[in-house]
C-alpha atoms as a PDB file:
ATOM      1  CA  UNK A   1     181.032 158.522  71.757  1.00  0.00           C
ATOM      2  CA  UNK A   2     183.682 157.340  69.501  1.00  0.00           C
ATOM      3  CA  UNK A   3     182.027 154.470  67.412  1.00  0.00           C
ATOM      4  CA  UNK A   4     183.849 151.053  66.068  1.00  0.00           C
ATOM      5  CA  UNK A   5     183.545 150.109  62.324  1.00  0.00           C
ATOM      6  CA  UNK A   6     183.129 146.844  63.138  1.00  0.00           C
ATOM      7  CA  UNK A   7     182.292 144.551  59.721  1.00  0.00           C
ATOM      8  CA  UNK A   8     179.049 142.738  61.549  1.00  0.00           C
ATOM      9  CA  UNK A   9     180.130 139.386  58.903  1.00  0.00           C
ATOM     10  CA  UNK A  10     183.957 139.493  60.036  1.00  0.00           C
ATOM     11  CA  UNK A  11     184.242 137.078  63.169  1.00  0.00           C
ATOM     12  CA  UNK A  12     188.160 137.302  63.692  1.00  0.00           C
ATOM     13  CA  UNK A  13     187.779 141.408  64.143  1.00  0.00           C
ATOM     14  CA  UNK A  14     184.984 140.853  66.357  1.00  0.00           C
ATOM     15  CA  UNK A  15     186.677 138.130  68.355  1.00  0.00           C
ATOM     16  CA  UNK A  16     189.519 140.857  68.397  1.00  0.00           C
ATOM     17  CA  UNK A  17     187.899 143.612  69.980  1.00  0.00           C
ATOM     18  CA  UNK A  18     186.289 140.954  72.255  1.00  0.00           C
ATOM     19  CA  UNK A  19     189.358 139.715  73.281  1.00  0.00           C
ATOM     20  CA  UNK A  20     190.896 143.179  73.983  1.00  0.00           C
ATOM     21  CA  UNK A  21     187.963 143.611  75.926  1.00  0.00           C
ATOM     22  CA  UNK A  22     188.772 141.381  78.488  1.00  0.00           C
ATOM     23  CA  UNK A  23     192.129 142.297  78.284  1.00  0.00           C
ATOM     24  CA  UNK A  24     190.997 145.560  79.587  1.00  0.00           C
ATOM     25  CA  UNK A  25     188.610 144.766  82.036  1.00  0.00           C
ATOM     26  CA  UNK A  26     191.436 142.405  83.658  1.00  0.00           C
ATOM     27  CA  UNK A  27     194.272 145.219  83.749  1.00  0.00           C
ATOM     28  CA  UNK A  28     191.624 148.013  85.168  1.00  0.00           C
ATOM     29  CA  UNK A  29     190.146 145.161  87.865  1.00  0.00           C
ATOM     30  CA  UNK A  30     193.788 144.360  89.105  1.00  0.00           C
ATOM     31  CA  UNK A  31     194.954 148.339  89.124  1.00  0.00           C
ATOM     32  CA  UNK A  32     191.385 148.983  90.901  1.00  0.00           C
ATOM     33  CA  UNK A  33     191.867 145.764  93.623  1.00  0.00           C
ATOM     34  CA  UNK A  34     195.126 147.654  94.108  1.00  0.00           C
ATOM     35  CA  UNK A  35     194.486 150.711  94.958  1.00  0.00           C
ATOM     36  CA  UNK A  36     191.512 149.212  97.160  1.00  0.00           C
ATOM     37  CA  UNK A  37     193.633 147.410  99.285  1.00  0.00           C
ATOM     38  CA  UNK A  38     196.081 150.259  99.977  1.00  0.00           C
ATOM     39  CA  UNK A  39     193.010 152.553 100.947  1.00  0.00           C
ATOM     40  CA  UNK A  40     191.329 149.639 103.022  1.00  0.00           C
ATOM     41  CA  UNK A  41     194.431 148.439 104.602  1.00  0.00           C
ATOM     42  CA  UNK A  42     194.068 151.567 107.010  1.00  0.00           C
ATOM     43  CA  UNK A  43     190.931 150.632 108.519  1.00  0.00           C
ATOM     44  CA  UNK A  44     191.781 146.523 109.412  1.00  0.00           C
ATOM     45  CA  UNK A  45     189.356 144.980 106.589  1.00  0.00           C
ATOM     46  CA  UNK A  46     190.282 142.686 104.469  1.00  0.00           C
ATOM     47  CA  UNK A  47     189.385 143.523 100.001  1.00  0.00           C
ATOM     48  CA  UNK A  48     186.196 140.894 100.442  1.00  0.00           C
ATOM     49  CA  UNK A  49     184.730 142.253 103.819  1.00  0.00           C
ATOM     50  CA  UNK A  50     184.868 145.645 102.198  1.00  0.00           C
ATOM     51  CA  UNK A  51     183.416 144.292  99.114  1.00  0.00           C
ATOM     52  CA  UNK A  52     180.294 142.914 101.834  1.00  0.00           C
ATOM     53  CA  UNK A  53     180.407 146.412 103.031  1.00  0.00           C
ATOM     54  CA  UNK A  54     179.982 148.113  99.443  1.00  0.00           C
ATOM     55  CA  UNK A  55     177.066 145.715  98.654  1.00  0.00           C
ATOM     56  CA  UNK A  56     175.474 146.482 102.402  1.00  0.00           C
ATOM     57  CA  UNK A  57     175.905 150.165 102.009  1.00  0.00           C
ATOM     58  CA  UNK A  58     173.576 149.890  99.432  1.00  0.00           C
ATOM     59  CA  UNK A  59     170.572 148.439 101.677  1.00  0.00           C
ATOM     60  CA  UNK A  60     171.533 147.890 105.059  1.00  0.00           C
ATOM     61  CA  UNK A  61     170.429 143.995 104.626  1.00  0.00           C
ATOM     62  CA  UNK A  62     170.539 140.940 102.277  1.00  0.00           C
ATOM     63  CA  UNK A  63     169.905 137.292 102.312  1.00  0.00           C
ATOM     64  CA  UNK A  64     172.904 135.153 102.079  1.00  0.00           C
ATOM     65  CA  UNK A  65     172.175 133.802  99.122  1.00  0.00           C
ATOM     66  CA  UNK A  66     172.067 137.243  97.266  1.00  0.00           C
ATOM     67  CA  UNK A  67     175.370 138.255  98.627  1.00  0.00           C
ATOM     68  CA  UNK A  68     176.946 135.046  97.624  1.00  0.00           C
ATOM     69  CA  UNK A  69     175.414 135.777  93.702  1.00  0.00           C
ATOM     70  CA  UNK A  70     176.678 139.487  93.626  1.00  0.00           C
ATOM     71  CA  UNK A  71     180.441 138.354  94.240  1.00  0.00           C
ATOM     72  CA  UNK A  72     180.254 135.194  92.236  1.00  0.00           C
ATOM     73  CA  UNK A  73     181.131 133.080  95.463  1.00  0.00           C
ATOM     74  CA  UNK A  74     179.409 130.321  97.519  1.00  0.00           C
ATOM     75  CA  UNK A  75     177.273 131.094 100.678  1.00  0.00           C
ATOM     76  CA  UNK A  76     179.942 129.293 102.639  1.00  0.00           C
ATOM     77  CA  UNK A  77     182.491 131.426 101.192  1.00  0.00           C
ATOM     78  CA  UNK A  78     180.326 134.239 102.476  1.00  0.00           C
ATOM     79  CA  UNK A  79     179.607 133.130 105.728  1.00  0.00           C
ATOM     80  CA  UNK A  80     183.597 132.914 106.536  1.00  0.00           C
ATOM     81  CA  UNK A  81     184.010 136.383 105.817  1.00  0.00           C
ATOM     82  CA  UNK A  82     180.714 136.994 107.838  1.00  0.00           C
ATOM     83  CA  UNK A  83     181.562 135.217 110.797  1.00  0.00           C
ATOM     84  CA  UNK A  84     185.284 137.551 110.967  1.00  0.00           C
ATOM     85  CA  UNK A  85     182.627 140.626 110.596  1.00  0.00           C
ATOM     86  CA  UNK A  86     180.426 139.501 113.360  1.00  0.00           C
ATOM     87  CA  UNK A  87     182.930 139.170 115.674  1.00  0.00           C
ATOM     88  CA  UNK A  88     184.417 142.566 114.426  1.00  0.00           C
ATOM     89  CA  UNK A  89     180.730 144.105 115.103  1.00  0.00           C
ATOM     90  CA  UNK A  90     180.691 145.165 111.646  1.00  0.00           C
ATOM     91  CA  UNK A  91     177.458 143.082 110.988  1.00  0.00           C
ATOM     92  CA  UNK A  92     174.601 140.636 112.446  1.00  0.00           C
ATOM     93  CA  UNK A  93     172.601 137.852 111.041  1.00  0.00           C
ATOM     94  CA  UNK A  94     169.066 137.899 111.629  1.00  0.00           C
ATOM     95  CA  UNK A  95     165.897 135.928 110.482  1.00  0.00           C
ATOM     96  CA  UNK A  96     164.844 136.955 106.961  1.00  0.00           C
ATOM     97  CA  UNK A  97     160.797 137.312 108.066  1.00  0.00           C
ATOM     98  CA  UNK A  98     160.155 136.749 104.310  1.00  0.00           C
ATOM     99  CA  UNK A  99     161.682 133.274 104.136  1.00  0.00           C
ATOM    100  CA  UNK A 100     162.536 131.417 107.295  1.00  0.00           C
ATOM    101  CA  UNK A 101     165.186 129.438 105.642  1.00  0.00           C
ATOM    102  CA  UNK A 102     167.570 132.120 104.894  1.00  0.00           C
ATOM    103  CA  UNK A 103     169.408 134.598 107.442  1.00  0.00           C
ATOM    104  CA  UNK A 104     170.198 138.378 106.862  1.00  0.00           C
ATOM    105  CA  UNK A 105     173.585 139.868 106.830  1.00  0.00           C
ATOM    106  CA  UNK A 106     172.947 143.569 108.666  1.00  0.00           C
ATOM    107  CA  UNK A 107     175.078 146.130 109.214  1.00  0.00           C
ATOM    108  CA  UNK A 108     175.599 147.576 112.825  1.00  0.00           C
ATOM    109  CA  UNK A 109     176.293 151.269 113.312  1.00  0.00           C
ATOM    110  CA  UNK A 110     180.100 150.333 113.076  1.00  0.00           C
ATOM    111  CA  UNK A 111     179.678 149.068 110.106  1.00  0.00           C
ATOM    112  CA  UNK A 112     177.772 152.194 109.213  1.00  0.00           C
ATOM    113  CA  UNK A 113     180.171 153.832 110.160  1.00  0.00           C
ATOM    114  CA  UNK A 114     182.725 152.538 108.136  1.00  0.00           C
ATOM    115  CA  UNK A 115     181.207 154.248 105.153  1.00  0.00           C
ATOM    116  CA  UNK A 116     182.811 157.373 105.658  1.00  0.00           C
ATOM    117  CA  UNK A 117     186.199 156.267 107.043  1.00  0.00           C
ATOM    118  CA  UNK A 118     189.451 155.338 104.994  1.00  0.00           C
ATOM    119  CA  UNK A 119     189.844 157.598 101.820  1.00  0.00           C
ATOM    120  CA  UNK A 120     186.672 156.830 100.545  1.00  0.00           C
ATOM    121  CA  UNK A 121     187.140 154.465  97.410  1.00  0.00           C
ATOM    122  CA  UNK A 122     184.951 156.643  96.037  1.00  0.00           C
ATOM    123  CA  UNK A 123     187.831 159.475  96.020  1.00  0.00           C
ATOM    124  CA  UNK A 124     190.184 156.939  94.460  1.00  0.00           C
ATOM    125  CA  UNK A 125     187.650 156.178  91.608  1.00  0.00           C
ATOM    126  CA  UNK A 126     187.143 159.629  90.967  1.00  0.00           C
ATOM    127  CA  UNK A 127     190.759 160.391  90.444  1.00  0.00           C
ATOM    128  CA  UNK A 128     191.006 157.862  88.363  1.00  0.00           C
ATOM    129  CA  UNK A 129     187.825 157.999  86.191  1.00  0.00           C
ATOM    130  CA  UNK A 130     187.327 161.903  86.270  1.00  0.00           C
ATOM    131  CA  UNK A 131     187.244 162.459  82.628  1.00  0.00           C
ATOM    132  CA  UNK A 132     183.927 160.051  82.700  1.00  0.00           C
ATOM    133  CA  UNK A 133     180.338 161.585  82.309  1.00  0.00           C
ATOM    134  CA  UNK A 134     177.791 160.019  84.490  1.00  0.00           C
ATOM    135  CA  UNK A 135     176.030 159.132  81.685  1.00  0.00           C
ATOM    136  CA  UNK A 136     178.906 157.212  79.923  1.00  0.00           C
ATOM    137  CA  UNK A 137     179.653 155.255  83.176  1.00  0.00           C
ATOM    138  CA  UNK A 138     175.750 154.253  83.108  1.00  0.00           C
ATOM    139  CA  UNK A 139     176.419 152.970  79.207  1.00  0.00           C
ATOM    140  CA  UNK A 140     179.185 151.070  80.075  1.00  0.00           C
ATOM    141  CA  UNK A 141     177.844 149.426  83.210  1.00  0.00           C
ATOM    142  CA  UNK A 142     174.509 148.494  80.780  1.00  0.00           C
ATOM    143  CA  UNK A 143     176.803 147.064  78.452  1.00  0.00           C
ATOM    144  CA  UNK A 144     179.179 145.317  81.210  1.00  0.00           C
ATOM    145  CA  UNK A 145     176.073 143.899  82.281  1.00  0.00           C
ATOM    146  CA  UNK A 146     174.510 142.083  79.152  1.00  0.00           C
ATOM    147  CA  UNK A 147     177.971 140.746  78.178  1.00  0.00           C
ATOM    148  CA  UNK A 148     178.225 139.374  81.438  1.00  0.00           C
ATOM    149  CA  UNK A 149     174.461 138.080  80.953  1.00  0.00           C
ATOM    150  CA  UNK A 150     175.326 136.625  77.784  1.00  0.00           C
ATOM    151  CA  UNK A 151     177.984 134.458  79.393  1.00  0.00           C
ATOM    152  CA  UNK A 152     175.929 133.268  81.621  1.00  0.00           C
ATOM    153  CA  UNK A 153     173.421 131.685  79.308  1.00  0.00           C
ATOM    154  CA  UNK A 154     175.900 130.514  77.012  1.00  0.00           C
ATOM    155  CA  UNK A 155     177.383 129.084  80.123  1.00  0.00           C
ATOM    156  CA  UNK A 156     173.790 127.210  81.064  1.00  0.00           C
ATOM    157  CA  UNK A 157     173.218 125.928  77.369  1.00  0.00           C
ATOM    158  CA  UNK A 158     177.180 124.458  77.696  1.00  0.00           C
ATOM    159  CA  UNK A 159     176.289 122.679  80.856  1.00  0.00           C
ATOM    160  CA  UNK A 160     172.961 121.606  79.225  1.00  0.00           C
ATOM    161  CA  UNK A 161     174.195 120.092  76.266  1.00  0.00           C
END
């Protein structure tokens, strides 16, 4: 791994690299959202029911609540794109039995299903991240995550003060 020298006392190259950062992360989120919708477009979903997909793939349930936090949305954004799913037979709600307030958001067999159908993202990421080592995609999803941990508790003590 190629390291920075980075002076730890010298804010402005710090801010930057920080700032280059984002940069990045902005390009490589708009090149990835557009290569999603061209490989979603074939199967008649729309980028944030796939996104609901993704997240459900991973356990076949969640609250509500949990998929609004993952995609940084409110639970009534989430239950628009829902109720298009549910008609779709993509997905259910059911009573969470661990908390009668909330609902689930479950995936039928179609939506199952769906997994394996347009070119998988998956293909598309792997053409375009191939020269990645699992390991260094692990790193950089660690470090993805505390920045974006950091802003939100900078973001709580700005509300605070």
């Amino acid at each position: 791994m190629t390291e920075l020298n980075i002076e730890s006392n010298d804010d402005d190259v710090e801010i930057i690299y920080f700032s280059e950062i984002f940069e990045l992360i902005n390009r490589i989120n708009k090149k990835y959202k557009k290569l999603q919708r061209r490989v979603i477009k074939e199967s008649n979903l729309t980028p944030p029911q796939y996104s609901i997909l993704q997240e459900l793939w991973k356990s076949d349930e969640k609250p509500f609540k949990m998929l609004a936090l993952a995609y940084c949305c409110s639970q009534s954004t989430i239950t628009g794109i829902v109720d298009t799913m549910e008609k779709n037979n993509l997905v259910t709600r059911e009573s969470n039995p661990n908390d009668r307030r909330s609902l689930l958001v479950k995936l039928t067999e179609k939506g199952k299903n769906l997994k394996s159908l347009p070119r998988p993202i998956k293909i598309v990421v792997k053409d375009c991240c191939g020269g990645f080592e699992a390991e260094e995609i692990k790193y950089l999803v660690h470090l993805l995550k505390k920045l974006d941990n950091s802003f939100e508790m900078n973001e709580m003590d700005v509300y605070q003060a």
